[in-house]
PDB file of N, CA and C in Angstrom:
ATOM      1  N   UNK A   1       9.245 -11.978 -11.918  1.00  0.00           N
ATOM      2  CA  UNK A   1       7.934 -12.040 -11.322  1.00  0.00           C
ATOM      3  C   UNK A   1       7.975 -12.840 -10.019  1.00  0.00           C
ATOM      4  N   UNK A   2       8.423 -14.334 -10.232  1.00  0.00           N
ATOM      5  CA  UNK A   2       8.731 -14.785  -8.869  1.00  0.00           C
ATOM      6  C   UNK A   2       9.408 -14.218  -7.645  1.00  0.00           C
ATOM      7  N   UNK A   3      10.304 -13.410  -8.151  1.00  0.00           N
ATOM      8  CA  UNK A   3      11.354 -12.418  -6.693  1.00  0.00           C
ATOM      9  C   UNK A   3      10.585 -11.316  -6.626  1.00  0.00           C
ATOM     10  N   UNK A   4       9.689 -10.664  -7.362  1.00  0.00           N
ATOM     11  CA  UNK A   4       8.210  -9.870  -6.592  1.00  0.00           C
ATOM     12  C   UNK A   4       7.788 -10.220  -6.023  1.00  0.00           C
ATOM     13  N   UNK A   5       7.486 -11.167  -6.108  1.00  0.00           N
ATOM     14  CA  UNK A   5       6.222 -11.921  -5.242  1.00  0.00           C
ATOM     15  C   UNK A   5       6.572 -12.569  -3.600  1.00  0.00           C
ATOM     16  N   UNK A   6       7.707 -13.307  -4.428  1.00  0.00           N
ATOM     17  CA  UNK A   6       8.764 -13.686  -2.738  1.00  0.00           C
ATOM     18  C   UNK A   6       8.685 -12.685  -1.830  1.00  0.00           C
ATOM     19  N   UNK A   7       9.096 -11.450  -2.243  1.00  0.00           N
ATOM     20  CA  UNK A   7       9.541 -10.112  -1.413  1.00  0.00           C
ATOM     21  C   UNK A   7       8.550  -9.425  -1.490  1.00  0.00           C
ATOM     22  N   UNK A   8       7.238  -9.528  -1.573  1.00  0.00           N
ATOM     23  CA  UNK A   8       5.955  -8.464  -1.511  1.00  0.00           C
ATOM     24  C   UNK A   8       6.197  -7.594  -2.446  1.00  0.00           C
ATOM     25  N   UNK A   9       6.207  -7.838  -3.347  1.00  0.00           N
ATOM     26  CA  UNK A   9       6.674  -6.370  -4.467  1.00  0.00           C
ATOM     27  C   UNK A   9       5.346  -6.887  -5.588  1.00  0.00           C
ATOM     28  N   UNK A  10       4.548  -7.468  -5.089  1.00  0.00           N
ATOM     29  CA  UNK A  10       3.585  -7.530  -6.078  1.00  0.00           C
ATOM     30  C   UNK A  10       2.302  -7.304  -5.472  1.00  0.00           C
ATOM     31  N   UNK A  11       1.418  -6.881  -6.362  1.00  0.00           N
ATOM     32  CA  UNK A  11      -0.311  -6.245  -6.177  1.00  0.00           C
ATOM     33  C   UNK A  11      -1.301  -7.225  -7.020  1.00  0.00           C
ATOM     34  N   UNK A  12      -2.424  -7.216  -6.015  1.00  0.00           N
ATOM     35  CA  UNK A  12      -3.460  -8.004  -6.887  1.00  0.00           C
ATOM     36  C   UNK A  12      -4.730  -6.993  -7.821  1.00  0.00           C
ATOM     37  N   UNK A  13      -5.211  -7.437  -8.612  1.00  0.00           N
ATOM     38  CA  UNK A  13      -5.793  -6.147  -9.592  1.00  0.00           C
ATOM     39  C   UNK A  13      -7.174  -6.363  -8.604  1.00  0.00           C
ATOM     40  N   UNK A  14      -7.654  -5.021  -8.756  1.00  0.00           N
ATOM     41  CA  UNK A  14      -9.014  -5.371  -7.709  1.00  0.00           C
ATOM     42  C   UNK A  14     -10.170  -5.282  -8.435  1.00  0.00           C
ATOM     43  N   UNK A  15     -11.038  -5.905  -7.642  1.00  0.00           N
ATOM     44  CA  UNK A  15     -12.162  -6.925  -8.897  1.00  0.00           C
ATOM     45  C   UNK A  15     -13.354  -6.290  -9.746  1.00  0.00           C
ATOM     46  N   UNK A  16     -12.974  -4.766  -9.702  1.00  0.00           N
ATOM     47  CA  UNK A  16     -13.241  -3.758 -10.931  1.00  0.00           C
ATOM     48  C   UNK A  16     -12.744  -4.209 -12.428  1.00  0.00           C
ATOM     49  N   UNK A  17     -11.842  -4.545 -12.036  1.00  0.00           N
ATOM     50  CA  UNK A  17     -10.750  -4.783 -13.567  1.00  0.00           C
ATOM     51  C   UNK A  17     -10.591  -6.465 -13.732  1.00  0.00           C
ATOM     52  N   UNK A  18     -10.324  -7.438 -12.837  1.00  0.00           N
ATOM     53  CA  UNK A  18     -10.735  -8.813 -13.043  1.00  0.00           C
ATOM     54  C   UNK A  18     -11.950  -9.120 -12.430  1.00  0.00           C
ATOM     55  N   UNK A  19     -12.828  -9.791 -13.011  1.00  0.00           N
ATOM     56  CA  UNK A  19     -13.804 -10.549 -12.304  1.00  0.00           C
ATOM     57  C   UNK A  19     -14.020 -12.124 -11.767  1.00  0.00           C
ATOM     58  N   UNK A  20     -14.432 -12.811 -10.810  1.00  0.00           N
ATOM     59  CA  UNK A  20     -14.186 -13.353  -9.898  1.00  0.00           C
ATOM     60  C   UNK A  20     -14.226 -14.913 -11.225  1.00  0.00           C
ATOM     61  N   UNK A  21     -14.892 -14.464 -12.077  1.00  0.00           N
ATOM     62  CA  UNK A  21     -14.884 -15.752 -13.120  1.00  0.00           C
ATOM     63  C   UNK A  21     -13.503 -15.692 -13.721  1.00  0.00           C
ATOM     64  N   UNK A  22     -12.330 -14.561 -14.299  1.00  0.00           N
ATOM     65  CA  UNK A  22     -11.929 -14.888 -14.429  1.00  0.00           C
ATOM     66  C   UNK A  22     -10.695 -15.270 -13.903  1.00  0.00           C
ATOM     67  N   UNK A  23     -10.989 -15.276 -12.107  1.00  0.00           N
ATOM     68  CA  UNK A  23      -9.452 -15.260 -11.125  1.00  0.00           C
ATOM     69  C   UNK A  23     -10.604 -16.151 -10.079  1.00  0.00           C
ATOM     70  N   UNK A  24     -10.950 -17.154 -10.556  1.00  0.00           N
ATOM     71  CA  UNK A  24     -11.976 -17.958  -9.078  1.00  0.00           C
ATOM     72  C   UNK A  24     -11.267 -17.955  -7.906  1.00  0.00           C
ATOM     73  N   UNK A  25      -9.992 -18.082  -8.179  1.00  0.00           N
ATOM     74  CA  UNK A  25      -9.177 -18.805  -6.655  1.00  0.00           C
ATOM     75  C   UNK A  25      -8.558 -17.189  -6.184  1.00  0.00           C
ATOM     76  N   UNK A  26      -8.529 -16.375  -7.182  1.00  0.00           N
ATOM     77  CA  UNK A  26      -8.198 -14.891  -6.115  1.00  0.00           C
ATOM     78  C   UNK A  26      -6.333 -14.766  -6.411  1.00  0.00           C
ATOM     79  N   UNK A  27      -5.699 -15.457  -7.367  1.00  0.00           N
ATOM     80  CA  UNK A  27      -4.446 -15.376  -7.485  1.00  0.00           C
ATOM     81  C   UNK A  27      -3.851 -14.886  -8.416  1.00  0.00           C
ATOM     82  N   UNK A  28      -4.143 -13.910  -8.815  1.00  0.00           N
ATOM     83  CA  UNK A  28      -3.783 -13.194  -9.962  1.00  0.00           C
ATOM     84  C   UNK A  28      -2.965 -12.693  -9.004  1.00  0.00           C
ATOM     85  N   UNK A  29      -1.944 -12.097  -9.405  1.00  0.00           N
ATOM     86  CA  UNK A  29      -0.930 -10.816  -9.236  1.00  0.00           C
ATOM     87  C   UNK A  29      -0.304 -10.548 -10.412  1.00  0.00           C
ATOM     88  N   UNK A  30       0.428  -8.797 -10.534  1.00  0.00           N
ATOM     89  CA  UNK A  30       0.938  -8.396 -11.272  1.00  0.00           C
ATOM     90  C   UNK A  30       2.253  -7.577 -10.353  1.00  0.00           C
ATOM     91  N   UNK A  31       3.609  -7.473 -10.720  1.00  0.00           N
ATOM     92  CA  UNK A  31       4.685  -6.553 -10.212  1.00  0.00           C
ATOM     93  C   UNK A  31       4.435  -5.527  -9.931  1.00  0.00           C
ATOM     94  N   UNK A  32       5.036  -5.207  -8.815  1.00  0.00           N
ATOM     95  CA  UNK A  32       4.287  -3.501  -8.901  1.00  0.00           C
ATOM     96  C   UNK A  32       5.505  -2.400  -9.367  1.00  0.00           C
ATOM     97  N   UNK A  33       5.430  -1.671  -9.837  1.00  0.00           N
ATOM     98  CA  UNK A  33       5.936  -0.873 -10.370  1.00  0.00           C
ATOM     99  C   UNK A  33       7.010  -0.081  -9.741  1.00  0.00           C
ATOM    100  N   UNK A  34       8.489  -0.637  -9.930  1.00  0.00           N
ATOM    101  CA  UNK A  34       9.593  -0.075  -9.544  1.00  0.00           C
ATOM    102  C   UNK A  34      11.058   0.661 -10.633  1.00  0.00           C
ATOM    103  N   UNK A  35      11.637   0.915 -10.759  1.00  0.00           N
ATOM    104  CA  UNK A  35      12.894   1.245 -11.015  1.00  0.00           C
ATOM    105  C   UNK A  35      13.775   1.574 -10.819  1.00  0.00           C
ATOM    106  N   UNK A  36      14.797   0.651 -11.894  1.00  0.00           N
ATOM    107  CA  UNK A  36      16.363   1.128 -10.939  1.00  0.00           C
ATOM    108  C   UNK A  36      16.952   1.972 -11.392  1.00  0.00           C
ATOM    109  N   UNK A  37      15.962   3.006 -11.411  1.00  0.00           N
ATOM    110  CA  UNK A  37      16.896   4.621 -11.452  1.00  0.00           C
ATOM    111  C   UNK A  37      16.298   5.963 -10.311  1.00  0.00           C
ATOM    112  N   UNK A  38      16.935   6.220  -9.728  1.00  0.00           N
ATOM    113  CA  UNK A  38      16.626   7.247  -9.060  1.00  0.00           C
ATOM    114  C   UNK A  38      16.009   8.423  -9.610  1.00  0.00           C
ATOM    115  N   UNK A  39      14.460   8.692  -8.838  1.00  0.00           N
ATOM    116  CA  UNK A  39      13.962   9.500  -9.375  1.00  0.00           C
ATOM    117  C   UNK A  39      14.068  10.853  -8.736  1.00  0.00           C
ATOM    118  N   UNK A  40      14.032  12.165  -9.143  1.00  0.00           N
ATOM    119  CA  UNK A  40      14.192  13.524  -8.824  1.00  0.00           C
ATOM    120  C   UNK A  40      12.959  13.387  -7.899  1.00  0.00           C
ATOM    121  N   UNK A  41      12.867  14.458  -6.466  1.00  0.00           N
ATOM    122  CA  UNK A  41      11.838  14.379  -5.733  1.00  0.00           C
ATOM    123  C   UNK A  41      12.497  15.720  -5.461  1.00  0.00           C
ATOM    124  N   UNK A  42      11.256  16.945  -5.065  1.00  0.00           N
ATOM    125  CA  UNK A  42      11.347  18.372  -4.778  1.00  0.00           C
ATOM    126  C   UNK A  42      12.164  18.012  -3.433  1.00  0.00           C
ATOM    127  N   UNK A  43      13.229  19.038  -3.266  1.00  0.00           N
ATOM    128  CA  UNK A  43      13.536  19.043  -1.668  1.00  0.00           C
ATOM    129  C   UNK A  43      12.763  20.034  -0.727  1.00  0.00           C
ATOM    130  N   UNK A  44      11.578  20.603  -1.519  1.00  0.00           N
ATOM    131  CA  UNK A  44      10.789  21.119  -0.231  1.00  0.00           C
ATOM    132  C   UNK A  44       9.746  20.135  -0.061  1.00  0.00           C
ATOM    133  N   UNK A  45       9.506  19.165  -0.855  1.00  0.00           N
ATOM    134  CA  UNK A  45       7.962  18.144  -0.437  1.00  0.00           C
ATOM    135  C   UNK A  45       9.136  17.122   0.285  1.00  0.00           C
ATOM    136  N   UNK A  46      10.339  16.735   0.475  1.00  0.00           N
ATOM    137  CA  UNK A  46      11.044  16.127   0.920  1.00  0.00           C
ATOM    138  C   UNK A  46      10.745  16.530   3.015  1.00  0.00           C
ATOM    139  N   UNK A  47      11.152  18.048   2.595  1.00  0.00           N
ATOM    140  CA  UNK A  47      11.107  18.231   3.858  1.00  0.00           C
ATOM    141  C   UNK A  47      10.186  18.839   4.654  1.00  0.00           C
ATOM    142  N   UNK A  48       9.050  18.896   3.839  1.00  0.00           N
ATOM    143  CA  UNK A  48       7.129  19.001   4.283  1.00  0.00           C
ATOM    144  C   UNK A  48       6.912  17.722   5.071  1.00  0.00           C
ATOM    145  N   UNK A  49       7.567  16.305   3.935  1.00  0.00           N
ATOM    146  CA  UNK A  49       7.050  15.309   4.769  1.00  0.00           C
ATOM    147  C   UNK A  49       8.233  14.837   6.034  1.00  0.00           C
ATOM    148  N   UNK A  50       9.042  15.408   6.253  1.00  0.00           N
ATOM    149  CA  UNK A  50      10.017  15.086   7.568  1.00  0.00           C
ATOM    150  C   UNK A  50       9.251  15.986   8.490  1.00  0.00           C
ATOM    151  N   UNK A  51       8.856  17.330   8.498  1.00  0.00           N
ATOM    152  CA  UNK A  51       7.771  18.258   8.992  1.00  0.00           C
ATOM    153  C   UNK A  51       6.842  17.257   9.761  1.00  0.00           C
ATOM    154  N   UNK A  52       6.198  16.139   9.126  1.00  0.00           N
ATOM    155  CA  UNK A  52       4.999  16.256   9.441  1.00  0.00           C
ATOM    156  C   UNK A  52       5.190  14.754  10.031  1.00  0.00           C
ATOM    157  N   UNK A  53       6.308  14.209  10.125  1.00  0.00           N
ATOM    158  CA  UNK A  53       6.357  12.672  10.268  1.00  0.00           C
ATOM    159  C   UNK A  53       6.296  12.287  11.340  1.00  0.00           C
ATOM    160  N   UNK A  54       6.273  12.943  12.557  1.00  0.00           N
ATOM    161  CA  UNK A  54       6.075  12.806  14.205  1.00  0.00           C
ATOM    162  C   UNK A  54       4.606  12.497  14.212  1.00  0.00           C
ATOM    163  N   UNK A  55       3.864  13.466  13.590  1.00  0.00           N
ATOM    164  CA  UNK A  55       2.541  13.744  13.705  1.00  0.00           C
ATOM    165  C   UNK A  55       1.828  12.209  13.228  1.00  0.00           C
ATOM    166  N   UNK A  56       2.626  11.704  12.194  1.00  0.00           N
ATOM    167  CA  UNK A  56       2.177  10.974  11.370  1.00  0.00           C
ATOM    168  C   UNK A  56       2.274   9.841  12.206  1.00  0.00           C
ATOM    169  N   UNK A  57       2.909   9.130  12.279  1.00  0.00           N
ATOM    170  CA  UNK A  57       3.831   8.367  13.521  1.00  0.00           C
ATOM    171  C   UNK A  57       2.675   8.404  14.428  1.00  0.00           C
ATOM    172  N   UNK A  58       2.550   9.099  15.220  1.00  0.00           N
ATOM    173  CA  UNK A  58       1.254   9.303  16.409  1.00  0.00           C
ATOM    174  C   UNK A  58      -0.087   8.896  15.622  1.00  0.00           C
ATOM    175  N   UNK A  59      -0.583   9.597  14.436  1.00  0.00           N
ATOM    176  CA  UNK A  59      -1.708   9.401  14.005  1.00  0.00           C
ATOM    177  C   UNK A  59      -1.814   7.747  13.694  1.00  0.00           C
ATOM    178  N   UNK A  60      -0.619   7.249  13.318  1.00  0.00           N
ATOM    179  CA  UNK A  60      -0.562   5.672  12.747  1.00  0.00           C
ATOM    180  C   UNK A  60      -0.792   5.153  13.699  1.00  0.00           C
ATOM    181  N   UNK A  61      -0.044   5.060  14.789  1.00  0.00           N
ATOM    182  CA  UNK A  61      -0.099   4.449  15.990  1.00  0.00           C
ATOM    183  C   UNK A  61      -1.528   4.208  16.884  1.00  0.00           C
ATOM    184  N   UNK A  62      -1.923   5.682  16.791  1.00  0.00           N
ATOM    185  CA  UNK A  62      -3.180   5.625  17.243  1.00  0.00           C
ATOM    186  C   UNK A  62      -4.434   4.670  16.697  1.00  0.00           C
ATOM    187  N   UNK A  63      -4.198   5.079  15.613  1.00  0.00           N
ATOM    188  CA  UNK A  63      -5.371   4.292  14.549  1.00  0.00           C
ATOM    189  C   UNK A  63      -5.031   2.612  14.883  1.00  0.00           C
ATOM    190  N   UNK A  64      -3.816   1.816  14.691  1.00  0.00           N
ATOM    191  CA  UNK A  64      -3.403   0.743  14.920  1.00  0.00           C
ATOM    192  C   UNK A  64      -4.423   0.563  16.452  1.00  0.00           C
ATOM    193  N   UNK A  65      -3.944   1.141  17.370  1.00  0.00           N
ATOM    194  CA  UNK A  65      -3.994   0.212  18.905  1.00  0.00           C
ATOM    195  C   UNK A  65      -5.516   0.459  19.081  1.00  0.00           C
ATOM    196  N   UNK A  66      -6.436   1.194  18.539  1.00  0.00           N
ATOM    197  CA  UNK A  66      -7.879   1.323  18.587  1.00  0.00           C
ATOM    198  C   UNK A  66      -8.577   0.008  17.746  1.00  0.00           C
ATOM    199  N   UNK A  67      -8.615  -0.966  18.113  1.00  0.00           N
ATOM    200  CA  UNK A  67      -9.076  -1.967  17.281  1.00  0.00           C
ATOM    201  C   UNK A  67     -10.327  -1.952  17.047  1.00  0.00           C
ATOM    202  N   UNK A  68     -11.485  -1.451  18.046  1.00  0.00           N
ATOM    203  CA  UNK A  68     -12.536  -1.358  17.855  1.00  0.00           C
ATOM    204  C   UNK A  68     -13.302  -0.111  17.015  1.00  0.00           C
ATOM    205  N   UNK A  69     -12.334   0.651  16.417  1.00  0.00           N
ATOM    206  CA  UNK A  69     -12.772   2.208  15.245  1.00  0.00           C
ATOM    207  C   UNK A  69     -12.175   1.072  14.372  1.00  0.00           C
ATOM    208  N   UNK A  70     -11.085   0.763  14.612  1.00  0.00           N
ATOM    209  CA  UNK A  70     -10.720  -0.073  13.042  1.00  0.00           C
ATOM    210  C   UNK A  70     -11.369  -0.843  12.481  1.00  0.00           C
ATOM    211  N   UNK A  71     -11.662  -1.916  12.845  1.00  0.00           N
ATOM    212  CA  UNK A  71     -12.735  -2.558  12.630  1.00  0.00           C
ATOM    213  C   UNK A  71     -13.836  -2.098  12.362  1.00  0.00           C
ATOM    214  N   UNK A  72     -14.333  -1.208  12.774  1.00  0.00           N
ATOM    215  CA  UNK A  72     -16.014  -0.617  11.947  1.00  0.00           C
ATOM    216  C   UNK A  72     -15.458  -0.119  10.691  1.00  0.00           C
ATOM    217  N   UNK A  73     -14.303   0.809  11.019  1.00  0.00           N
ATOM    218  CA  UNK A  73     -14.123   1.138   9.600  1.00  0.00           C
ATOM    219  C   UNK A  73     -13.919   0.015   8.073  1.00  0.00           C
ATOM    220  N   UNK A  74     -13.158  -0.501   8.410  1.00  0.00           N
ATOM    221  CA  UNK A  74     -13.490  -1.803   7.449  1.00  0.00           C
ATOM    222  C   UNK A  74     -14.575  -2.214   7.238  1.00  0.00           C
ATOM    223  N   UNK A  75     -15.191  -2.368   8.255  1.00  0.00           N
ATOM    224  CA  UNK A  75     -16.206  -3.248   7.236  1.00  0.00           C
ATOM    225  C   UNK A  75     -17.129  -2.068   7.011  1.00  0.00           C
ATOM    226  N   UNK A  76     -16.975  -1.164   7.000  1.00  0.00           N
ATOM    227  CA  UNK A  76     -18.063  -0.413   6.403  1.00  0.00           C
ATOM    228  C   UNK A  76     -17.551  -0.095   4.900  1.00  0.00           C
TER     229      UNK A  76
END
């Protein structure tokens, strides 16, 4: 649990499922869900998403350097 947490490999439950009485300070975490076995992945959704990863790349980028859409979007 501690070398999750060190290395970002852990998630906080969101406050549907804990409530603020019983996590006051907001520090709950749980591991997030990995394994050390290699899992089977289709090699055509493999290479749908190499297809589309330029696009993606641009769309990320874009969204990032617009701070002022980002921001509304959050807080809405």
């Amino acid at each position: 649990m501690d070398w999750s947490i060190a290395h970002g490999l852990a998630v906080k439950p969101p406050s549907s499922f804990v409530s603020a009485s019983q996590d006051p300070l907001g520090v709950l975490a749980t591991p997030a869900p990995v394994t050390l076995f290699p899992s089977l992945f289709p090699q055509r959704c493999f290479k749908e998403a190499l297809a589309i990863q330029e696009s993606y790349n641009e769309l990320y980028s874009a969204i990032a350097r617009d701070e002022d859409w980002l921001k509304s979007i959050v807080e809405e």
